[in-house]
N, C-alpha and C. Protein backbone atom coordinates (compact mmCIF):
# COMPACT_ATOMS: atom_id res chain seq x y z
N UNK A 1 90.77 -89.56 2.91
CA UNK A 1 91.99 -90.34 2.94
C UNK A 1 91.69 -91.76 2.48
N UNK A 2 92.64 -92.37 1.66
CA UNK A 2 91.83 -93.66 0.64
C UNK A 2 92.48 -94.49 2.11
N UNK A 3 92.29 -95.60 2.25
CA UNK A 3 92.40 -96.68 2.83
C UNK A 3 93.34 -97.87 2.11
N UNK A 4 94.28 -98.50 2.75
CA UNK A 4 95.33 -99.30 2.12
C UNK A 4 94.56 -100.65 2.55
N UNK A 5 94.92 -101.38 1.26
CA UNK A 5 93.82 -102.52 0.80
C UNK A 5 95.44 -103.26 0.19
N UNK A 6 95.44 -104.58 0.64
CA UNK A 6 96.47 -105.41 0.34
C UNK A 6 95.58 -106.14 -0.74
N UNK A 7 96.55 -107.06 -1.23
CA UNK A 7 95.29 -108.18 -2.29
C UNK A 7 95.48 -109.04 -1.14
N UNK A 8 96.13 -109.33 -0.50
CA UNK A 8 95.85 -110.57 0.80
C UNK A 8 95.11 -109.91 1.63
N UNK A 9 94.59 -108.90 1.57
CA UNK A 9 93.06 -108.58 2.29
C UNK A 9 92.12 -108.76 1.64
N UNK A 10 92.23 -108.76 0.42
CA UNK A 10 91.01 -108.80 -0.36
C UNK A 10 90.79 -110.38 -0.24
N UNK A 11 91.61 -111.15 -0.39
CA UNK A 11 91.42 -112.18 -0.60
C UNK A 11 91.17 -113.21 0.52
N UNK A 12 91.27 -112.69 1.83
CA UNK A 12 91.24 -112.72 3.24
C UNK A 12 89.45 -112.46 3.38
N UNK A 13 89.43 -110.83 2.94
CA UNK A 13 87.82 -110.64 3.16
C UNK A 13 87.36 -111.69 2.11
N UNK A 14 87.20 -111.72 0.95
CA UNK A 14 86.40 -112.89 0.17
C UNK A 14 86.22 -113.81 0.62
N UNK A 15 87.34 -114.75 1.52
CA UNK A 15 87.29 -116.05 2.06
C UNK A 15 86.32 -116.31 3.41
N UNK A 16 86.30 -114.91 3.82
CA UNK A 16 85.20 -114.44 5.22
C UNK A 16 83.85 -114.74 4.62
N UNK A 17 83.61 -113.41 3.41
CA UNK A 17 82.23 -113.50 3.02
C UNK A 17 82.19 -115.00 2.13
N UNK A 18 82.58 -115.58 1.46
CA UNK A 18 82.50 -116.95 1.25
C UNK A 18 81.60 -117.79 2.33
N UNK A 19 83.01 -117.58 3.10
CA UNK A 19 81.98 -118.83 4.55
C UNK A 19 80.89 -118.47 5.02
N UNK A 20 80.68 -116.91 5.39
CA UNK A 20 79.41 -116.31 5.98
C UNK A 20 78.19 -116.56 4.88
N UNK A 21 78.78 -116.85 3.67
CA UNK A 21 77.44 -117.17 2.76
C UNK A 21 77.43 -118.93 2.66
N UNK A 22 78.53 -119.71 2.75
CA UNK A 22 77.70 -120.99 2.80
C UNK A 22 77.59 -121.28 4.25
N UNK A 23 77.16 -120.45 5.25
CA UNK A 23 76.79 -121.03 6.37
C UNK A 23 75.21 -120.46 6.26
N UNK A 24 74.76 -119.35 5.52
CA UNK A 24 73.75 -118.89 5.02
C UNK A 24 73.03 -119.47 4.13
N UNK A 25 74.05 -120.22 3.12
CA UNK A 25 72.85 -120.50 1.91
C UNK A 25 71.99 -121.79 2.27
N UNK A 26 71.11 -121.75 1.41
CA UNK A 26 69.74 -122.33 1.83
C UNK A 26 69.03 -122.80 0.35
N UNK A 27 70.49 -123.09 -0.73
CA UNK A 27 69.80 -123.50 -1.75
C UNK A 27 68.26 -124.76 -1.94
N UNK A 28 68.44 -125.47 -0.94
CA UNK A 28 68.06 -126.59 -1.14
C UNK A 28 66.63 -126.27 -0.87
N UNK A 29 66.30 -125.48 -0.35
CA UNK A 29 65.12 -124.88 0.82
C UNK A 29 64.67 -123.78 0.33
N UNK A 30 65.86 -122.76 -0.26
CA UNK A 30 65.38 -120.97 -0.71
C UNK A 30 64.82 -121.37 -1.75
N UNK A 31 64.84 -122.21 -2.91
CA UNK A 31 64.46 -122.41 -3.86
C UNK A 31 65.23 -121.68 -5.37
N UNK A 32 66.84 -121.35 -4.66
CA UNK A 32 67.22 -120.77 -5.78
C UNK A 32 68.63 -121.13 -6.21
N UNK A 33 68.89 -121.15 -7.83
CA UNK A 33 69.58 -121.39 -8.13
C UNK A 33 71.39 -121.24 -8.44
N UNK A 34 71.15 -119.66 -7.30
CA UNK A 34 72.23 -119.42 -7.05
C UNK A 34 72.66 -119.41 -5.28
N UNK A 35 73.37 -118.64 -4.61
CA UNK A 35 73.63 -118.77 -3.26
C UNK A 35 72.98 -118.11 -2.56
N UNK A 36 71.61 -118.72 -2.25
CA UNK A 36 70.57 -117.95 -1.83
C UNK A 36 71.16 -117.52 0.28
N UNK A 37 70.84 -116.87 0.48
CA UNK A 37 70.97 -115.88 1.65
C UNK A 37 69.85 -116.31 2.79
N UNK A 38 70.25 -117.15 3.42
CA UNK A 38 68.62 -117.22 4.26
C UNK A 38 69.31 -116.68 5.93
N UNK A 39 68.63 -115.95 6.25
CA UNK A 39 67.48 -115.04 6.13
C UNK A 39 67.61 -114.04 4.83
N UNK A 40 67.23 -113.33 4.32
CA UNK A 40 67.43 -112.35 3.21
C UNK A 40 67.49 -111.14 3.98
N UNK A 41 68.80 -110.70 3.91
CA UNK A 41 69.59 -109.77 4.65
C UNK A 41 69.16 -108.12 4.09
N UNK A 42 68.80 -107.40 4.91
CA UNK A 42 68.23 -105.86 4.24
C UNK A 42 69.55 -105.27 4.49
N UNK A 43 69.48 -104.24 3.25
CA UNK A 43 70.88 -103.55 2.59
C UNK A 43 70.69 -101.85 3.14
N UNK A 44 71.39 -101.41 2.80
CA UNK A 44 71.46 -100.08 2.82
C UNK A 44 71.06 -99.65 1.20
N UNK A 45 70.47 -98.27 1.45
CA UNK A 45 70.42 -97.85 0.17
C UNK A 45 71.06 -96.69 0.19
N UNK A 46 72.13 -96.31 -1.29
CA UNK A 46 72.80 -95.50 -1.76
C UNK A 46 72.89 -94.57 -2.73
N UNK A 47 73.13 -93.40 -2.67
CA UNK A 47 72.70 -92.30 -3.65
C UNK A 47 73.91 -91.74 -4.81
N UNK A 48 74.05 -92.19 -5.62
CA UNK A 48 74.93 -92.05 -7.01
C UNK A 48 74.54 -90.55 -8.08
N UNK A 49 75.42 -89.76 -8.01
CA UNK A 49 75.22 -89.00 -9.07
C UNK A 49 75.29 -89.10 -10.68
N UNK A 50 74.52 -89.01 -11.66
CA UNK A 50 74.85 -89.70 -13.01
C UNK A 50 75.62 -88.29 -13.55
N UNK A 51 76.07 -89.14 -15.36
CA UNK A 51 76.83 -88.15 -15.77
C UNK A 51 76.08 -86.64 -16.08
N UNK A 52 74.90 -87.13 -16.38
CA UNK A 52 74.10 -86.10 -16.38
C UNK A 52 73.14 -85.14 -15.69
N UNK A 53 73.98 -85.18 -14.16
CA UNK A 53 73.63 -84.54 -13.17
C UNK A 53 72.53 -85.05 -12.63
N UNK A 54 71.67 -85.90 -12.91
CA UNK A 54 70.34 -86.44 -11.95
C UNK A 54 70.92 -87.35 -11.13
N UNK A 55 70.24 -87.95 -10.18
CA UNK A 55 71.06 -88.93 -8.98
C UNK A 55 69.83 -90.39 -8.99
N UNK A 56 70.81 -91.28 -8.71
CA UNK A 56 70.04 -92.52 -9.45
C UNK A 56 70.30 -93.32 -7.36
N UNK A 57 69.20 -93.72 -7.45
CA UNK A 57 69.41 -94.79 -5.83
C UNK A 57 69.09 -96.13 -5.86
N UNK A 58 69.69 -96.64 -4.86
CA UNK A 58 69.81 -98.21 -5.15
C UNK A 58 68.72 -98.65 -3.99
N UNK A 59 67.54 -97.55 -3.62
CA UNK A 59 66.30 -98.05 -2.65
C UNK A 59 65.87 -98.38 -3.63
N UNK A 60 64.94 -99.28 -2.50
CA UNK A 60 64.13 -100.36 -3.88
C UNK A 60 62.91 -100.18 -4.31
N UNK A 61 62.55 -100.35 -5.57
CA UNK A 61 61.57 -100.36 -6.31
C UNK A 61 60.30 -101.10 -6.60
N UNK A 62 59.24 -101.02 -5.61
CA UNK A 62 57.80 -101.98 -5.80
C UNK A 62 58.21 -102.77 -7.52
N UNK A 63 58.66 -103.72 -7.14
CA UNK A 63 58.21 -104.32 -8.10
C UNK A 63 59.44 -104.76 -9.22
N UNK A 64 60.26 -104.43 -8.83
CA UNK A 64 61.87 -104.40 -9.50
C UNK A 64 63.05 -104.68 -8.83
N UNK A 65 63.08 -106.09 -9.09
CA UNK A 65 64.81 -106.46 -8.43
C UNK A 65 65.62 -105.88 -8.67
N UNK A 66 66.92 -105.95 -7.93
CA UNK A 66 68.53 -105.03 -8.86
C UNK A 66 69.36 -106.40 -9.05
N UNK A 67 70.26 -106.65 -9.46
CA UNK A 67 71.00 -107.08 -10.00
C UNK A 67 72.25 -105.96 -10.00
N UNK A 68 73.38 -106.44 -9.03
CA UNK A 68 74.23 -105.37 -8.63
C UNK A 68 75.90 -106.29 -9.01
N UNK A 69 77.16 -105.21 -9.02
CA UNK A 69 78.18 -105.82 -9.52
C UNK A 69 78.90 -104.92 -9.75
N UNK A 70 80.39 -104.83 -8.81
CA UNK A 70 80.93 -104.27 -8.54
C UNK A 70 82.31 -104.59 -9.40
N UNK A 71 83.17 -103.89 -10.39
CA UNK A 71 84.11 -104.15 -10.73
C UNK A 71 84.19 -102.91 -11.64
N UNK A 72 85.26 -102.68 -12.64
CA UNK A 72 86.31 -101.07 -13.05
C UNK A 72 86.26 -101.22 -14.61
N UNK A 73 85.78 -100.59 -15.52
CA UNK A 73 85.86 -100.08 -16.72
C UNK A 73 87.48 -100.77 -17.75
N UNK A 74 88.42 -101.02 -16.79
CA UNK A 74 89.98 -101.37 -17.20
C UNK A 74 89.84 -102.57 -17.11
N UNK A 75 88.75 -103.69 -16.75
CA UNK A 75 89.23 -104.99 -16.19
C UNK A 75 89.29 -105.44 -17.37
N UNK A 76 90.17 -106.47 -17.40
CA UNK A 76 90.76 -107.52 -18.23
C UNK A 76 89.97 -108.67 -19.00
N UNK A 77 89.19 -109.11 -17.56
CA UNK A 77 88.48 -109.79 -18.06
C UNK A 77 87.05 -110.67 -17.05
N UNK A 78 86.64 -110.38 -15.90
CA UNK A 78 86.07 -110.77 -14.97
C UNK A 78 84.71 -110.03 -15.49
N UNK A 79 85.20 -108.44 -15.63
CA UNK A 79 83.85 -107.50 -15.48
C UNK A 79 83.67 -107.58 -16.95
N UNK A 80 84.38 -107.65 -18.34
CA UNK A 80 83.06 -108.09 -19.20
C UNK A 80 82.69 -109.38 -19.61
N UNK A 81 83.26 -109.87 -19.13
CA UNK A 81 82.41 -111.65 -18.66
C UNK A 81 81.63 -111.25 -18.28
N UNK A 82 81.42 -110.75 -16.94
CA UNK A 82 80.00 -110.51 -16.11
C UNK A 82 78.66 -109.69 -16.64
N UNK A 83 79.17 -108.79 -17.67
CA UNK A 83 78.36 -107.99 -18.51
C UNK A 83 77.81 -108.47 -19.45
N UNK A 84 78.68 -109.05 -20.13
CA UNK A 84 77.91 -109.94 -21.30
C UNK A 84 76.94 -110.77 -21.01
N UNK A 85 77.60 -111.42 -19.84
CA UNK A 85 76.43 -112.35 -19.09
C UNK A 85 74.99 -111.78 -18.80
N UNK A 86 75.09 -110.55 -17.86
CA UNK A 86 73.99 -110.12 -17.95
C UNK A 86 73.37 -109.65 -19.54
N UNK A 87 73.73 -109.45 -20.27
CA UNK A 87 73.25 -109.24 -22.02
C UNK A 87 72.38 -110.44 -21.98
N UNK A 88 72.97 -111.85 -22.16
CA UNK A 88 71.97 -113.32 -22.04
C UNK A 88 71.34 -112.76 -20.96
N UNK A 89 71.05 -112.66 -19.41
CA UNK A 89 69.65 -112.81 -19.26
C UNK A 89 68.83 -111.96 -19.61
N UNK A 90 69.49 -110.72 -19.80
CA UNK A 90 68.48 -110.20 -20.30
C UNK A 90 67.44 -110.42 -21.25
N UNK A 91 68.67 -111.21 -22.34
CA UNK A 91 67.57 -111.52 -23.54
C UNK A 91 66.94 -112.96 -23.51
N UNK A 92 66.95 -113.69 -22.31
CA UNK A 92 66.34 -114.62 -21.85
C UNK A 92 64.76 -114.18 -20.96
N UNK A 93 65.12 -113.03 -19.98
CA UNK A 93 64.29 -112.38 -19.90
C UNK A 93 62.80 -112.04 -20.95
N UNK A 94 63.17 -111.83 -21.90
CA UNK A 94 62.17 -111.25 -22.73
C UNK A 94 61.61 -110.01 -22.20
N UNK A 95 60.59 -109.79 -22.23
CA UNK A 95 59.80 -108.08 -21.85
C UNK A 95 60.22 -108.27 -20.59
N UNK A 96 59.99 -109.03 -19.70
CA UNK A 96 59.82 -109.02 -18.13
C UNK A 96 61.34 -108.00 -17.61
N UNK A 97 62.27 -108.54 -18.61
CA UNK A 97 64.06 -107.68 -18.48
C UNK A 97 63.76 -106.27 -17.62
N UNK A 98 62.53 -105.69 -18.12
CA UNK A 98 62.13 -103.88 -18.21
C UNK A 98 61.77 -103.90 -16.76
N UNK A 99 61.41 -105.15 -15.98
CA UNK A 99 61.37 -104.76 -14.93
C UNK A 99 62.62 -105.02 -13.89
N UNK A 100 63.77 -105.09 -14.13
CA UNK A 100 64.80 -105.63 -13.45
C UNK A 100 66.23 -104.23 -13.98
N UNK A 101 66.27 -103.81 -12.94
CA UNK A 101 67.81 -103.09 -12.82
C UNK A 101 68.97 -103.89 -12.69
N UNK A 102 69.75 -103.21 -13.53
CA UNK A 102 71.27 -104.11 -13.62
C UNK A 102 72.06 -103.01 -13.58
N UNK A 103 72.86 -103.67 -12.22
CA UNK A 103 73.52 -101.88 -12.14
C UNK A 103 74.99 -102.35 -11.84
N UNK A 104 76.07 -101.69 -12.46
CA UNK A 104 77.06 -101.46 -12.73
C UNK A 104 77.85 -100.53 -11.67
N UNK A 105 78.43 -100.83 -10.47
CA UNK A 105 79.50 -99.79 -9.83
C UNK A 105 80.54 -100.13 -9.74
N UNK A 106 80.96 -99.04 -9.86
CA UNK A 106 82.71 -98.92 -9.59
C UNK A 106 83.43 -99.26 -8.98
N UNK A 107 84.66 -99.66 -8.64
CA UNK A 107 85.80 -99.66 -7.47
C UNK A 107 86.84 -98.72 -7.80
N UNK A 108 86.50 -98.62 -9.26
CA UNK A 108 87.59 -97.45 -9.43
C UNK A 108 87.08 -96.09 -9.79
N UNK A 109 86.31 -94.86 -8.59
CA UNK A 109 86.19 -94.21 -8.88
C UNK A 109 87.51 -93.19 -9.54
N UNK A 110 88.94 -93.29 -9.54
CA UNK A 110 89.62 -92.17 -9.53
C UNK A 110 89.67 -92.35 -11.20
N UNK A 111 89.16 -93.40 -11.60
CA UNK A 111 89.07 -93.36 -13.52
C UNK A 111 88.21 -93.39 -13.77
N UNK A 112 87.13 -94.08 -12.87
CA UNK A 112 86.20 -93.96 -13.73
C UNK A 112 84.78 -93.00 -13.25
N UNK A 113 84.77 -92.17 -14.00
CA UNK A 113 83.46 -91.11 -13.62
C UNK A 113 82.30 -91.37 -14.24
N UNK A 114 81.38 -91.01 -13.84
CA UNK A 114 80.00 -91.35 -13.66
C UNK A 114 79.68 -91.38 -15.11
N UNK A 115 80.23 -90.54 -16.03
CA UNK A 115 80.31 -90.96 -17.31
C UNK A 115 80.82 -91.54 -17.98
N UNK A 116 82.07 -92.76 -17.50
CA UNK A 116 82.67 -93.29 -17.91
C UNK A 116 82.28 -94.38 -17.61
N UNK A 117 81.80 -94.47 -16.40
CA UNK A 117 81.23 -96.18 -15.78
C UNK A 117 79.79 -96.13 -16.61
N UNK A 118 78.86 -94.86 -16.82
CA UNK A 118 77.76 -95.30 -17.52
C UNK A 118 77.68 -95.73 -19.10
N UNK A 119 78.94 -95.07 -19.65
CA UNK A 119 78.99 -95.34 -20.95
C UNK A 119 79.28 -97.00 -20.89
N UNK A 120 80.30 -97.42 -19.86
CA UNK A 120 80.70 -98.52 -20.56
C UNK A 120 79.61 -99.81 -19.99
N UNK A 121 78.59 -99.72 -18.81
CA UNK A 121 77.36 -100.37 -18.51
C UNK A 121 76.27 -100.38 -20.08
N UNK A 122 76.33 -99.30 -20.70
CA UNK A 122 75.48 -99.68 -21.56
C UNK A 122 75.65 -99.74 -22.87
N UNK A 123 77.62 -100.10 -23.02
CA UNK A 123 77.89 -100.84 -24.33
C UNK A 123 77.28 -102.03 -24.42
N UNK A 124 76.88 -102.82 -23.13
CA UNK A 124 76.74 -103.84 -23.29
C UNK A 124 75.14 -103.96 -23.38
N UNK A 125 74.42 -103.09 -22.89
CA UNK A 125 72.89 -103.07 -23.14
C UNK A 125 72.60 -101.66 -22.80
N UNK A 126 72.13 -101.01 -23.70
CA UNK A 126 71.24 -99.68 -22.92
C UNK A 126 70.93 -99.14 -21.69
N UNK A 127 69.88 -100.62 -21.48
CA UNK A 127 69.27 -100.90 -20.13
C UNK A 127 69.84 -100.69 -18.99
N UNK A 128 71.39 -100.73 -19.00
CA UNK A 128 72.23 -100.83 -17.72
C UNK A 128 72.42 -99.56 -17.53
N UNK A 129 72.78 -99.63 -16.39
CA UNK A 129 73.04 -98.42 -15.33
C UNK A 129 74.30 -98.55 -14.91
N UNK A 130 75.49 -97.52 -14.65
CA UNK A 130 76.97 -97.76 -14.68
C UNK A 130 77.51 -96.79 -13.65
N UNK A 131 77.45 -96.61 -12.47
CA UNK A 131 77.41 -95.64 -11.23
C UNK A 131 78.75 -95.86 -10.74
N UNK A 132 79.38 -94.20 -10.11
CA UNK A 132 80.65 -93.92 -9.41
C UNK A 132 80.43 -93.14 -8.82
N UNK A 133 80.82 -93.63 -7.57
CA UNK A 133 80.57 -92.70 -6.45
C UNK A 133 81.80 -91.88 -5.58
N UNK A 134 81.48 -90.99 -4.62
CA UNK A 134 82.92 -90.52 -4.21
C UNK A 134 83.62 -91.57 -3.56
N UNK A 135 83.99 -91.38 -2.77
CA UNK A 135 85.31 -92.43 -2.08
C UNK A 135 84.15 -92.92 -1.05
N UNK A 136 83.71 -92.13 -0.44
CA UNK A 136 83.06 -92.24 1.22
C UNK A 136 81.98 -93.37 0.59
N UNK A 137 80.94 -92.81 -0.49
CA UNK A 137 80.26 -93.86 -1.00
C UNK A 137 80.30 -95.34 -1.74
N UNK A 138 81.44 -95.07 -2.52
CA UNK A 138 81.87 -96.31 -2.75
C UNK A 138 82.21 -97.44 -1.72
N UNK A 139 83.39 -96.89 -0.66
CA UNK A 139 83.82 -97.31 0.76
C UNK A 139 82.50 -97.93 1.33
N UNK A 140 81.30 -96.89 1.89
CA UNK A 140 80.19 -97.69 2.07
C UNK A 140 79.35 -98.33 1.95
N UNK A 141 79.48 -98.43 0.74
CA UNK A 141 78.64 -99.58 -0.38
C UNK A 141 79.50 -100.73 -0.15
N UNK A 142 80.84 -101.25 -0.81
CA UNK A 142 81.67 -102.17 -0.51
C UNK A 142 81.54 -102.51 0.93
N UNK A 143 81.32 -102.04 2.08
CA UNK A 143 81.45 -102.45 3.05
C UNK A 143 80.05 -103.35 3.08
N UNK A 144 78.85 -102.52 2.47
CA UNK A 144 77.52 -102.96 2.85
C UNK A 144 77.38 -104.69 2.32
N UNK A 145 78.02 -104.30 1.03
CA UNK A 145 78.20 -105.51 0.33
C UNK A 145 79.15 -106.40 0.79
N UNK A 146 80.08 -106.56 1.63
CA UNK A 146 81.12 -107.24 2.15
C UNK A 146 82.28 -107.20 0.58
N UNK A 147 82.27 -106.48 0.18
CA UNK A 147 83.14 -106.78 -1.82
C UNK A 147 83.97 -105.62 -0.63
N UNK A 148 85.20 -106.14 -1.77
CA UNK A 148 86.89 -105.72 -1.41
C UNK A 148 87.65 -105.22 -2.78
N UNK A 149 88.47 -104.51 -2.48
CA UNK A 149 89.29 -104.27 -4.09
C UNK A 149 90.43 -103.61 -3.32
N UNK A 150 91.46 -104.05 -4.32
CA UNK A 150 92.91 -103.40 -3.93
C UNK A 150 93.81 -103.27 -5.94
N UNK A 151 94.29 -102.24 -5.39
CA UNK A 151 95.35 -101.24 -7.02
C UNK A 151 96.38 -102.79 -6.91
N UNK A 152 96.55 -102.90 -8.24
CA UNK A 152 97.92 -103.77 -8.42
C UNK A 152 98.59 -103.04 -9.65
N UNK A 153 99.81 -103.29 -9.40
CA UNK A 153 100.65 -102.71 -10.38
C UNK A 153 100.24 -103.50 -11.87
N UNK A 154 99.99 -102.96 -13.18
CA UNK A 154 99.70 -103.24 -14.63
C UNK A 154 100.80 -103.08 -15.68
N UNK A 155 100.39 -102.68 -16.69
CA UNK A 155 101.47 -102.63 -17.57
C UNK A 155 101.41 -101.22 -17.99
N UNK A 156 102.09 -100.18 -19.19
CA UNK A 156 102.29 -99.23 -19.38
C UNK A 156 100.51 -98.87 -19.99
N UNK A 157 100.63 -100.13 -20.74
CA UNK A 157 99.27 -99.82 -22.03
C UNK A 157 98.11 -100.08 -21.02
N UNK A 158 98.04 -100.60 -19.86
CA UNK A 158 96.78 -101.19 -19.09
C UNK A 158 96.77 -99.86 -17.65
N UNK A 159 97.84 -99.29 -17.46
CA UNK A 159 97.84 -98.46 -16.31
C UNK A 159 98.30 -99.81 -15.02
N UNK A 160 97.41 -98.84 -13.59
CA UNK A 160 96.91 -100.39 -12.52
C UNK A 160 95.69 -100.94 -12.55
N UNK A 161 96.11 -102.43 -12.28
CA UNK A 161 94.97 -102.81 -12.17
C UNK A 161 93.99 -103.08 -11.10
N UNK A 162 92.87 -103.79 -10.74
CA UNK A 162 92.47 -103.70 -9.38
C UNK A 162 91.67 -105.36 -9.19
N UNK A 163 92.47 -105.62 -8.08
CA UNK A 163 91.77 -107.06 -7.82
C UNK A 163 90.52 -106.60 -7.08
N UNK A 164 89.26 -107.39 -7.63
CA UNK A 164 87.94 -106.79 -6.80
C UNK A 164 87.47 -108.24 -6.75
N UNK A 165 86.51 -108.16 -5.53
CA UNK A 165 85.57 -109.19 -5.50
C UNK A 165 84.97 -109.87 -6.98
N UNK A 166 84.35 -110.64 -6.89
CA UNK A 166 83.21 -111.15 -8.18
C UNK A 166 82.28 -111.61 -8.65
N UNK A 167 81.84 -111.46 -7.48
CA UNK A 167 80.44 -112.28 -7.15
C UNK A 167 78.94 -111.08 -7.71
N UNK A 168 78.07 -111.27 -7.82
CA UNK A 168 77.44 -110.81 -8.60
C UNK A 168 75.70 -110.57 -7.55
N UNK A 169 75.52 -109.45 -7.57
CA UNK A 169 74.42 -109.90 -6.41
C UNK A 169 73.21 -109.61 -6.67
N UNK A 170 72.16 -110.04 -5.55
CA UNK A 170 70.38 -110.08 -6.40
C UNK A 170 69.75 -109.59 -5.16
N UNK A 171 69.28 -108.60 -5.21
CA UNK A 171 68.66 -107.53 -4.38
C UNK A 171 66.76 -107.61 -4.87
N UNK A 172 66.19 -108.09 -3.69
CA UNK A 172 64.41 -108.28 -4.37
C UNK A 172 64.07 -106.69 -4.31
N UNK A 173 62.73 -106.50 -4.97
CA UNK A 173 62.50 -105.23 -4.87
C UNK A 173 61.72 -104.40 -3.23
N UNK A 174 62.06 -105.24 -2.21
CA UNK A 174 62.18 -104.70 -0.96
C UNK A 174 63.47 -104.56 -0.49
N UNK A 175 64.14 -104.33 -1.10
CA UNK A 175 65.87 -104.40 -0.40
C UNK A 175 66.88 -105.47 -0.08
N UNK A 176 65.99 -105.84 0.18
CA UNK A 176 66.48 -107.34 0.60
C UNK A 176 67.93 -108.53 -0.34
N UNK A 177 68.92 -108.51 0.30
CA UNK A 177 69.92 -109.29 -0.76
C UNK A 177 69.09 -110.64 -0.56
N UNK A 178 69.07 -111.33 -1.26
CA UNK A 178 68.64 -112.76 -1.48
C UNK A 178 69.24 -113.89 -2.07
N UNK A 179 70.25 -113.66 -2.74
CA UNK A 179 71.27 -115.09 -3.43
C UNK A 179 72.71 -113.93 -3.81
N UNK A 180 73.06 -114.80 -3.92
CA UNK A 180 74.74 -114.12 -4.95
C UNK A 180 75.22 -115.14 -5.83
N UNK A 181 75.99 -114.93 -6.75
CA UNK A 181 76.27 -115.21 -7.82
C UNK A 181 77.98 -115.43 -7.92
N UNK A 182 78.65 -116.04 -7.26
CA UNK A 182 79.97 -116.31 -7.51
C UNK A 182 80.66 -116.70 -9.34
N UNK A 183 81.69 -115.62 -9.42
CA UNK A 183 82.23 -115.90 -10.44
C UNK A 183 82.21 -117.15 -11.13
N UNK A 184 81.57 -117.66 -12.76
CA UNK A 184 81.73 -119.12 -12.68
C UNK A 184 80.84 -119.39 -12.87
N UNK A 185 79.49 -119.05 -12.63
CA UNK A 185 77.88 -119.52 -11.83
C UNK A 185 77.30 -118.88 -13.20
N UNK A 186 76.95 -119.92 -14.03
CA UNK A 186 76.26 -119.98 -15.07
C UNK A 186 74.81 -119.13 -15.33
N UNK A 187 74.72 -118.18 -16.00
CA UNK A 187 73.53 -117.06 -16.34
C UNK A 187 72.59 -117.72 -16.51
N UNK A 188 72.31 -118.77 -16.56
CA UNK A 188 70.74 -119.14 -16.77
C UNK A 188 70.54 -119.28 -15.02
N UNK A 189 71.72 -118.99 -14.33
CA UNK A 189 71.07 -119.42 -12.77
C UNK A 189 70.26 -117.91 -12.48
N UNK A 190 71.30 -116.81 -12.80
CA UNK A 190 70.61 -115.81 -12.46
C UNK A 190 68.96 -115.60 -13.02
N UNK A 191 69.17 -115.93 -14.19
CA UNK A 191 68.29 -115.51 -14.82
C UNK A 191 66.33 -116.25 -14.64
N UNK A 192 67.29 -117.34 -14.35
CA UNK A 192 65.83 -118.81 -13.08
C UNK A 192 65.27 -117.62 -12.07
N UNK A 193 66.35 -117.20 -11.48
CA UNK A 193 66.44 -116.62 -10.27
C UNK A 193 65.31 -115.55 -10.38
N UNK A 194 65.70 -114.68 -11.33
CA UNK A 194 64.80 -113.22 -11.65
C UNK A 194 63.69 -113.60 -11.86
N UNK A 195 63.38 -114.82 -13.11
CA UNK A 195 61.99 -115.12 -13.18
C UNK A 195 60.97 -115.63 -12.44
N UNK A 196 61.59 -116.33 -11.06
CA UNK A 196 61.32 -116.57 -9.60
C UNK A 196 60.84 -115.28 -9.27
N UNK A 197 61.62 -114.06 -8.83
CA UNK A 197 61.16 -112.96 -8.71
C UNK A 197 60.04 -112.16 -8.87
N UNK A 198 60.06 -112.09 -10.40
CA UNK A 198 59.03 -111.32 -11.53
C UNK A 198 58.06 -111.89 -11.29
């Protein structure tokens, strides 16, 4: 059963996780250039089926940050801002990129399927990873992440659309969330950030 999501909830929860992160951040001290998380909060890890039947998880990898980001294949304009963006660090990155996951999930599983969210993660680079999960998983991922999304009515040619969170997040390769990235927050921060990491 889907769950009824107002945009004045969404925008209610954002204003929550907002404050719970600048009562957290610790730029001055974490040493990072985006909204670093102090303590660095351990996540749940989640199991995604790809289009091609293997299952991809968001436990973490000795040695490989994620770079996570939640928004819908239809958006207008938030989620390929945010994509492209990741394109620059990547190629700011240089080789080191190969060790960093950039992963792409959904809010809109009922359009977009695991082959539809992966195709469109790696128009923008190969490298990316573009995951949809059922309802229950998505639901518990968004929750893990404190991210919100609610259907708004669109146009004929656009369908609905979906107001989602936008913040952009940085997972070390122990699990651990460690900064976020609010809409706005210039790619060379992330990208400081990763090479901090690496």
């Amino acid at each position: 059963m889907r769950r009824r999501v107002t945009l004045a909830g969404v925008m209610r929860r954002g204003a929550l996780l907002a404050g719970a992160v600048l009562l957290t951040a610790c730029d001055l001290f974490g040493g990072f250039k985006g909204m670093a998380i102090d303590p660095p909060r351990d996540m749940p890890s989640f199991v995604f089926t790809r289009a091609n039947g293997s299952t991809f998880s968001t436990a973490p990898e000795p040695g490989r940050p994620t770079v996570l980001f939640f928004g819908y294949t239809h958006c207008p304009d938030v989620c390929p801002t945010t994509l492209a963006d990741w394109k620059r660090v990547r190629a700011a990155l240089g080789d080191d990129a190969k060790s960093v996951r950039f992963v792409f999930v959904t809010v809109d599983p009922d359009r977009d399927t695991p082959a539809v969210a992966e195709r469109y993660a790696k128009m923008y680079d190969p490298s990316f990873i573009g995951v949809s999960g059922d309802a229950i998983t998505t639901s518990r991922m968004m929750d893990a992440f404190g991210v919100a999304a609610a259907p708004e009515p669109g146009t004929s040619a656009t369908g609905y659309l979906v107001s989602h969170s936008s913040q952009v997040f940085l997972v070390d390769s122990h699990g651990k969330l460690v900064a976020l990235y609010p809409f706005g927050t210039g790619w060379d921060a992330l990208a400081a950030d990763l090479e901090r990491l690496l």
